[in-house]
N, C-alpha and C. Protein backbone atom coordinates (compact mmCIF):
# COMPACT_ATOMS: atom_id res chain seq x y z
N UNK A 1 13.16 -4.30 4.67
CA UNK A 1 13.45 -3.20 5.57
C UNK A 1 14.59 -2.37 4.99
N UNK A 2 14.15 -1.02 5.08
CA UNK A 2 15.40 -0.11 4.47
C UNK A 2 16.81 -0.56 5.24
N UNK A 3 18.13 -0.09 4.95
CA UNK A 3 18.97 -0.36 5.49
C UNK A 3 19.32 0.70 6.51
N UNK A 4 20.28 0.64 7.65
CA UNK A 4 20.16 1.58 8.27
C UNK A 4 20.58 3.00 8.51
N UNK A 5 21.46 3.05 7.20
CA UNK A 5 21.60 3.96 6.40
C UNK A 5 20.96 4.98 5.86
N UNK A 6 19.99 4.62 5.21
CA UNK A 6 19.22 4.91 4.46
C UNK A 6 17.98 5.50 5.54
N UNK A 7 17.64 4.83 6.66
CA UNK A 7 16.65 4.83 7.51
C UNK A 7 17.29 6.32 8.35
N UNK A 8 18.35 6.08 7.94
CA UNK A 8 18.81 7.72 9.29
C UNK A 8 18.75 8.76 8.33
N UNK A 9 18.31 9.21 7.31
CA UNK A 9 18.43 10.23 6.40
C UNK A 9 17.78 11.14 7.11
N UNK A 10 18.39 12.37 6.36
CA UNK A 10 17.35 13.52 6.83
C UNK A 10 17.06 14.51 5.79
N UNK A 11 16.17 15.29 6.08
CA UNK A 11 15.81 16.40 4.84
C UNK A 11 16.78 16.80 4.06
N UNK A 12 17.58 17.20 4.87
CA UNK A 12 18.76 18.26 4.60
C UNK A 12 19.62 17.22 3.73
N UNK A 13 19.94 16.28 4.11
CA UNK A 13 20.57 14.89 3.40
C UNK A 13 19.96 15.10 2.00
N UNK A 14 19.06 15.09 2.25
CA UNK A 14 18.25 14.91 0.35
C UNK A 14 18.56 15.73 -0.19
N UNK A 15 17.91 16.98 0.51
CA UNK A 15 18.26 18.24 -0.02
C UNK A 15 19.70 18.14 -1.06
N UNK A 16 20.53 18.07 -0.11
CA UNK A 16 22.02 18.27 -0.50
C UNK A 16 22.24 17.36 -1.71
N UNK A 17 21.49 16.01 -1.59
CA UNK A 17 22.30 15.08 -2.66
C UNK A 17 21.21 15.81 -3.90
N UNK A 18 20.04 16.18 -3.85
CA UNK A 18 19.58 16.61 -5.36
C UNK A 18 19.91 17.47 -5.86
N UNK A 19 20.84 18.26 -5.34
CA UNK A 19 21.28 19.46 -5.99
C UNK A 19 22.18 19.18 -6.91
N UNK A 20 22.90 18.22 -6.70
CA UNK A 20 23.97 17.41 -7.36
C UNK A 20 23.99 16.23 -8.07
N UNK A 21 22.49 15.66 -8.23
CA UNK A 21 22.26 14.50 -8.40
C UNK A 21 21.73 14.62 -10.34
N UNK A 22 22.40 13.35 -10.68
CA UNK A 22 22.19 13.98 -12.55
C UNK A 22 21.62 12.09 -12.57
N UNK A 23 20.98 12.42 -13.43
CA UNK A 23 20.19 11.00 -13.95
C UNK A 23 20.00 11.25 -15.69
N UNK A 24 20.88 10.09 -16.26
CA UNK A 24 20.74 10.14 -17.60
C UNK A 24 19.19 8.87 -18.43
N UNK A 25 19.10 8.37 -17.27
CA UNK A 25 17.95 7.30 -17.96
C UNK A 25 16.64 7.49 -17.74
N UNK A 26 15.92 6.71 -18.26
CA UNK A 26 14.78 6.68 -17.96
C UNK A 26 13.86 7.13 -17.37
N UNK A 27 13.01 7.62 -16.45
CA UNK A 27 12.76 7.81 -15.14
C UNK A 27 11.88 7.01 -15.02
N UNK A 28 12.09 6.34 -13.76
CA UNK A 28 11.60 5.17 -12.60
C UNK A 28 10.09 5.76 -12.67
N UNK A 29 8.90 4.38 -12.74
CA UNK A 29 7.61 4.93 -12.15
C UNK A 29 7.78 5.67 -11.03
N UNK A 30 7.99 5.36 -9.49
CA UNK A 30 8.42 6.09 -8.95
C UNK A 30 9.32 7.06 -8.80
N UNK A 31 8.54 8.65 -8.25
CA UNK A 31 9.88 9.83 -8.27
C UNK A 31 9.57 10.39 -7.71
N UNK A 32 9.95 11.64 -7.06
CA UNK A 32 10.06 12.94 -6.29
C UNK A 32 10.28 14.27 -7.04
N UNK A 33 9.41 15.38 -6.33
CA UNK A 33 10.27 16.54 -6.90
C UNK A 33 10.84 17.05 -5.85
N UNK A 34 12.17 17.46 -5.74
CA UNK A 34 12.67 18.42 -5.33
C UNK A 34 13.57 19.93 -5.73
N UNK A 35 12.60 20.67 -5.10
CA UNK A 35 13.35 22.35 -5.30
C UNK A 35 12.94 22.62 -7.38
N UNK A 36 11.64 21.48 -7.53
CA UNK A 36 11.40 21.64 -8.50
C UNK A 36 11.64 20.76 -9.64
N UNK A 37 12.18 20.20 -8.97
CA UNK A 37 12.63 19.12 -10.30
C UNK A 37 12.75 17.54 -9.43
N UNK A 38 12.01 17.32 -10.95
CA UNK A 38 11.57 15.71 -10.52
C UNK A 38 12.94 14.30 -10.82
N UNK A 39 13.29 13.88 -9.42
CA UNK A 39 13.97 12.99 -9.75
C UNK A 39 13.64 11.14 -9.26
N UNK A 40 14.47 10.28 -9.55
CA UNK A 40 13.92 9.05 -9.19
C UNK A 40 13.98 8.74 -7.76
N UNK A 41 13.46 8.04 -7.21
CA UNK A 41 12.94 8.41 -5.36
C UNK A 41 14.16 7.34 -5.17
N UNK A 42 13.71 6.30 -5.30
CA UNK A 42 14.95 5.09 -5.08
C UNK A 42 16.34 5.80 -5.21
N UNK A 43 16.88 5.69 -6.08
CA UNK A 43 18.38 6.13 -7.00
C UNK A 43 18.52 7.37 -5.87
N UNK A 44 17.79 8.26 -5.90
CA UNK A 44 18.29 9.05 -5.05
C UNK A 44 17.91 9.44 -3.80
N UNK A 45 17.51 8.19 -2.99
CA UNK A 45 17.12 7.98 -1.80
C UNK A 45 19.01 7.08 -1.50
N UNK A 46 19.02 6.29 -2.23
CA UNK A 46 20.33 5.38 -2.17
C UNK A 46 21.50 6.19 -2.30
N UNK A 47 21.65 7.63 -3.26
CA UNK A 47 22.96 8.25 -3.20
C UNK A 47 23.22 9.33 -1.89
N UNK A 48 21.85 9.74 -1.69
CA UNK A 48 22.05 10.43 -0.14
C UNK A 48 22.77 9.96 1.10
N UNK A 49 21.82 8.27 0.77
CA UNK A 49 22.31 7.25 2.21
C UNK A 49 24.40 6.90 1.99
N UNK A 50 24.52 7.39 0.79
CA UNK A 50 25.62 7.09 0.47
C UNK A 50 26.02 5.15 0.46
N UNK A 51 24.86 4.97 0.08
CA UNK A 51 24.88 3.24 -0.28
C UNK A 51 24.73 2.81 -1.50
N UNK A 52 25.36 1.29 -2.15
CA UNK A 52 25.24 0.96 -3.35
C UNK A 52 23.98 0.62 -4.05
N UNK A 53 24.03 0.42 -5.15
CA UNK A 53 22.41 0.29 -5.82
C UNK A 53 22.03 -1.11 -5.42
N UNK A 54 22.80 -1.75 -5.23
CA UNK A 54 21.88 -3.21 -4.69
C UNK A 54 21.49 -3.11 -2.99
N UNK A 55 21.50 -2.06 -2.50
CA UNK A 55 21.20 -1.89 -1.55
C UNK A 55 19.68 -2.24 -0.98
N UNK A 56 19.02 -3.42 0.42
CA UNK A 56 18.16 -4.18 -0.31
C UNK A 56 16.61 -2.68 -0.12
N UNK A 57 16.70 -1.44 0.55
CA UNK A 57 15.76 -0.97 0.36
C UNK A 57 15.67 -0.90 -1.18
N UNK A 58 13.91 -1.11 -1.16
CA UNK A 58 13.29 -1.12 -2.17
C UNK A 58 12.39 0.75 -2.57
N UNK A 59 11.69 0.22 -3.50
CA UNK A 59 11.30 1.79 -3.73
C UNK A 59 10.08 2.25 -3.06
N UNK A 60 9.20 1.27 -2.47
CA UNK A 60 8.23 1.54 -1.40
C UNK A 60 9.12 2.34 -0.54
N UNK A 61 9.83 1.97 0.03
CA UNK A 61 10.49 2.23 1.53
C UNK A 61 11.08 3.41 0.93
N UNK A 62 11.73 3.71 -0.22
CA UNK A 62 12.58 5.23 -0.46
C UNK A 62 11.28 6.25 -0.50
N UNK A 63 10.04 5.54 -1.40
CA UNK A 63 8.98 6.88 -0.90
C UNK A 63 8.20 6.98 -0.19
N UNK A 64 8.45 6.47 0.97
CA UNK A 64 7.29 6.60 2.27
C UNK A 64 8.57 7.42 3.07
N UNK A 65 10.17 7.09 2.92
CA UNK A 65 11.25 7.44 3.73
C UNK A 65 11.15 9.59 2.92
N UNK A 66 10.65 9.64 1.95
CA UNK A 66 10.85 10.86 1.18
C UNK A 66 9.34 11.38 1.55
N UNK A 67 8.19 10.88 1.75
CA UNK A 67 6.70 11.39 2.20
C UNK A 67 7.19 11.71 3.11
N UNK A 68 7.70 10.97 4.46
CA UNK A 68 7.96 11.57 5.79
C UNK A 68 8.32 12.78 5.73
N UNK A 69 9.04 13.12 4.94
CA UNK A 69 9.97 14.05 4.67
C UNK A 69 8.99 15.69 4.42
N UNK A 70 8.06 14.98 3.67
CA UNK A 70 7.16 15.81 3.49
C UNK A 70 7.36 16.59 2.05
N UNK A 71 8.29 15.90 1.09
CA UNK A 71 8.17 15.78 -0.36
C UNK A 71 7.22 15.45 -1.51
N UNK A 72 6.73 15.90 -2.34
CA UNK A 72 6.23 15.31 -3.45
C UNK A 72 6.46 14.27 -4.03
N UNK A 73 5.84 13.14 -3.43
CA UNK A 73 6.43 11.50 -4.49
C UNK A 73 5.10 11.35 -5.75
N UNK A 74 5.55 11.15 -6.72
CA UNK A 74 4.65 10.93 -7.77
C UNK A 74 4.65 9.27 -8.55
N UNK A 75 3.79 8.56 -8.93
CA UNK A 75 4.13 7.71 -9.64
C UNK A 75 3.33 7.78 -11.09
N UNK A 76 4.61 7.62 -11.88
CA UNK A 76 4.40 7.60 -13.14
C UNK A 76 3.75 8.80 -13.26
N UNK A 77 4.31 10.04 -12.93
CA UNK A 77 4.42 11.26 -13.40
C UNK A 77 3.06 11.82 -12.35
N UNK A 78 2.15 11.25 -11.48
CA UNK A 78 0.91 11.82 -11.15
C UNK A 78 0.85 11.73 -9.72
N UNK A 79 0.64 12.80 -8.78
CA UNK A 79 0.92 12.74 -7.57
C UNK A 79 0.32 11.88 -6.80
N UNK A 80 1.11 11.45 -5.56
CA UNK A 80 0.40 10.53 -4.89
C UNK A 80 -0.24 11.24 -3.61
N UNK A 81 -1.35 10.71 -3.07
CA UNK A 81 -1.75 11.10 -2.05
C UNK A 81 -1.29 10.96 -1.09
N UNK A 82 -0.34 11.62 -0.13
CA UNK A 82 0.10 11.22 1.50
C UNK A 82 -0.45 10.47 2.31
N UNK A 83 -0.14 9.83 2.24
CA UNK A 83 -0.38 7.75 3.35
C UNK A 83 -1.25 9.10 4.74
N UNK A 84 -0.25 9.84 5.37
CA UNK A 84 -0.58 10.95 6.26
C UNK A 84 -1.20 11.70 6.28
N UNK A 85 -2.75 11.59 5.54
CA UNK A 85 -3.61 12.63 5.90
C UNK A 85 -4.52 13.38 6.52
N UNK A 86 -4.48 14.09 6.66
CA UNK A 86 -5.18 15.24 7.75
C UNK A 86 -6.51 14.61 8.60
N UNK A 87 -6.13 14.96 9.86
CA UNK A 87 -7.44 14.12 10.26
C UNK A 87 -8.78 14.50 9.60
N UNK A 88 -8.89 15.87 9.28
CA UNK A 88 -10.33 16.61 8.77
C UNK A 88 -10.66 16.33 7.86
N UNK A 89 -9.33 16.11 7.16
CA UNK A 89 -9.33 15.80 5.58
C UNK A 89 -10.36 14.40 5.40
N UNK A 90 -10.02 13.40 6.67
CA UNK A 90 -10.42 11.95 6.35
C UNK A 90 -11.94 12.01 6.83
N UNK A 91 -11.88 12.76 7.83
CA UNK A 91 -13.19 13.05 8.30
C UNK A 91 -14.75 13.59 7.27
N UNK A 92 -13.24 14.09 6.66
CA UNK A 92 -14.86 14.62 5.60
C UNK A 92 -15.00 13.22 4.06
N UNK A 93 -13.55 13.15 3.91
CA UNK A 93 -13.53 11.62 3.01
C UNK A 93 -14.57 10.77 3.42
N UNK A 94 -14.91 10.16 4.58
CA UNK A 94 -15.65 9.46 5.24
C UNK A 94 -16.86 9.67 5.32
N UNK A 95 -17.55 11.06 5.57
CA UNK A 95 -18.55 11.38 5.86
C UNK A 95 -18.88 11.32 4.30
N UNK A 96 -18.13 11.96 2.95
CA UNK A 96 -18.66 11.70 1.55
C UNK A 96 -18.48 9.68 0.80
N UNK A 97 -18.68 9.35 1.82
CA UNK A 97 -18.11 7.67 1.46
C UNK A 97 -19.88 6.73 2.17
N UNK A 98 -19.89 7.60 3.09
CA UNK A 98 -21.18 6.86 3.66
C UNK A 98 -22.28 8.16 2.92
N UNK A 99 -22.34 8.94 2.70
CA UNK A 99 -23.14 9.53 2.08
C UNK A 99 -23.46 8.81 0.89
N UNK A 100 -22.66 8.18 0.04
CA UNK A 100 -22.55 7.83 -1.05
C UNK A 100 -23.32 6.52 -1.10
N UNK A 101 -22.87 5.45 0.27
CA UNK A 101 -23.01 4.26 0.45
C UNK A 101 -24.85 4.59 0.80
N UNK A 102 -25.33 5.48 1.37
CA UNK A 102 -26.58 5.62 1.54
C UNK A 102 -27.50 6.09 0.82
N UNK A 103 -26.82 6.44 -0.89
CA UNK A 103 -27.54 6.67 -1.85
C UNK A 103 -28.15 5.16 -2.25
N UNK A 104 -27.25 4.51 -2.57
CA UNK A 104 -27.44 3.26 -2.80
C UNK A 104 -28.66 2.72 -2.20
N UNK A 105 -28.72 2.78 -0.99
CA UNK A 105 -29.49 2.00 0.14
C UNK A 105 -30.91 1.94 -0.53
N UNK A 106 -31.28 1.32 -0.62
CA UNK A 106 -33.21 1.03 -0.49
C UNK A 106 -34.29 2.12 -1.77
N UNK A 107 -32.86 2.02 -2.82
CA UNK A 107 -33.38 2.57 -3.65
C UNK A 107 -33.61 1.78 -5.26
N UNK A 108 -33.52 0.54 -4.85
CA UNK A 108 -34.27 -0.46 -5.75
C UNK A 108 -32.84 -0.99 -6.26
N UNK A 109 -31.95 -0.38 -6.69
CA UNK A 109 -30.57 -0.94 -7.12
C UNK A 109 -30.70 -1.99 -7.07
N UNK A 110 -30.58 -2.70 -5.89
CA UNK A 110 -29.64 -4.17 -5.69
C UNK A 110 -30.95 -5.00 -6.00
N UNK A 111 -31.94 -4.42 -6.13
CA UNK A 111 -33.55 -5.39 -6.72
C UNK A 111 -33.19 -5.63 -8.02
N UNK A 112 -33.10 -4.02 -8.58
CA UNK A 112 -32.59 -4.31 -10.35
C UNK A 112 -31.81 -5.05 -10.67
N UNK A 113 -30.40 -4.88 -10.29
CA UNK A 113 -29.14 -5.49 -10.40
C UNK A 113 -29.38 -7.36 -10.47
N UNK A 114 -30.03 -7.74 -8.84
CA UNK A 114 -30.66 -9.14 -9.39
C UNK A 114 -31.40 -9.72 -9.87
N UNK A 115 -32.52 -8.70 -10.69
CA UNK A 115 -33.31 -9.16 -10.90
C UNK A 115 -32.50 -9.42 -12.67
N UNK A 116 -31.70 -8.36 -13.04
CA UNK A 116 -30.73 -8.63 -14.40
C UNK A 116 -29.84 -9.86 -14.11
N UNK A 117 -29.13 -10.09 -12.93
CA UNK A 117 -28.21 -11.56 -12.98
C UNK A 117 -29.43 -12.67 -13.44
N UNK A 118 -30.67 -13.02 -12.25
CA UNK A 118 -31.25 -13.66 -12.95
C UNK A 118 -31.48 -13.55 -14.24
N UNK A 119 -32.02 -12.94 -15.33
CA UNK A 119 -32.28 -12.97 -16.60
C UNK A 119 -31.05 -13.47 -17.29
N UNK A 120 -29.85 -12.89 -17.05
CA UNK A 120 -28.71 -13.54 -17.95
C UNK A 120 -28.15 -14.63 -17.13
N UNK A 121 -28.79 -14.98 -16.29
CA UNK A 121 -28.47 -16.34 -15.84
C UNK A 121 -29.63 -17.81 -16.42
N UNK A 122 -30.65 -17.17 -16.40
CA UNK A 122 -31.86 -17.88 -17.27
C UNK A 122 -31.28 -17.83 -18.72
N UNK A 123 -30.71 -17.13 -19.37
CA UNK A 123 -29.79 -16.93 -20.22
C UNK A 123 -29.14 -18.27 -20.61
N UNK A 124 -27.88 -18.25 -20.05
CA UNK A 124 -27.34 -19.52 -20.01
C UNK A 124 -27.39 -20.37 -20.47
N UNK A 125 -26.65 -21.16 -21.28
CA UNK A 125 -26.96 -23.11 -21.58
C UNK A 125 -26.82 -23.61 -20.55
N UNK A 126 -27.47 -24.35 -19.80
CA UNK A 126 -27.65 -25.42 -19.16
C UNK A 126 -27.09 -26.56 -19.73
C-alpha cells in the first residue's frame, strides 16, 4: 500500500515537482511524461510526496497513483493502456473479441488441430 503521503498527491503536486526534477541514471522500465518529458514514475512519484526512496510504495502503485492523474505512464519506453477505459471503447473491444472467438467456431479448426496432436502423438516412443 502506497504510503499516505504519497496517496494524498495531487496533479498540481507532480506538476510542480517535474519541473524541477533532474535524473542522472538510467531510466526505470517504468515512467511518465510530463509537460513533455519523460521521467521515472516511482523516483518522482516519491519526491513530490516529499518521502524517502525506501519509501514502501512500489512502482505499480506510483503508476496507477500518476494514471489517475490522467498522465502518460509508459513501460520501457511504450505506452500503456489506461486500466480506465472508456466504456465504448470496451464495448467495441468486446464486441471485436467475440467476433473473433466466432470465427473460430465450427470451422473445422479444433478437428484439424486434433486430429495433428493425434499424429504427433502416434509419433511418440512409447
Amino acid at each position: 500500500m502506497a504510503s499516505q503521503r504519497v496517496s494524498g498527491l495531487t496533479r498540481k503536486d507532480i506538476i510542480s515537482t517535474a519541473h524541477q526534477f533532474q535524473w542522472r541514471r538510467q531510466m526505470p522500465k517504468w515512467t511518465v511524461i510530463v509537460d513533455g518529458r519523460e521521467l521515472p514514475a516511482r523516483p518522482l512519484v516519491l519526491q513530490a510526496a516529499r518521502v524517502p526512496p525506501n519509501d514502501p510504495t512500489n512502482s505499480h502503485q506510483a503508476v496507477a497513483i500518476l494514471s489517475n492523474w490522467g498522465f502518460d505512464v509508459r513501460y520501457e519506453g511504450k505506452p500503456v493502456q489506461n486500466v480506465n477505459q472508456n466504456p465504448d471503447e470496451q464495448a467495441v473491444l468486446l464486441e471485436l473479441i467475440d467476433s473473433l472467438c466466432g470465427c473460430c467456431k465450427g470451422g473445422g479448426l479444433m478437428e484439424d488441430r486434433e486430429r495433428e496432436h493425434r499424429i504427433e502423438k502416434d509419433r511418440w516412443p512409447h
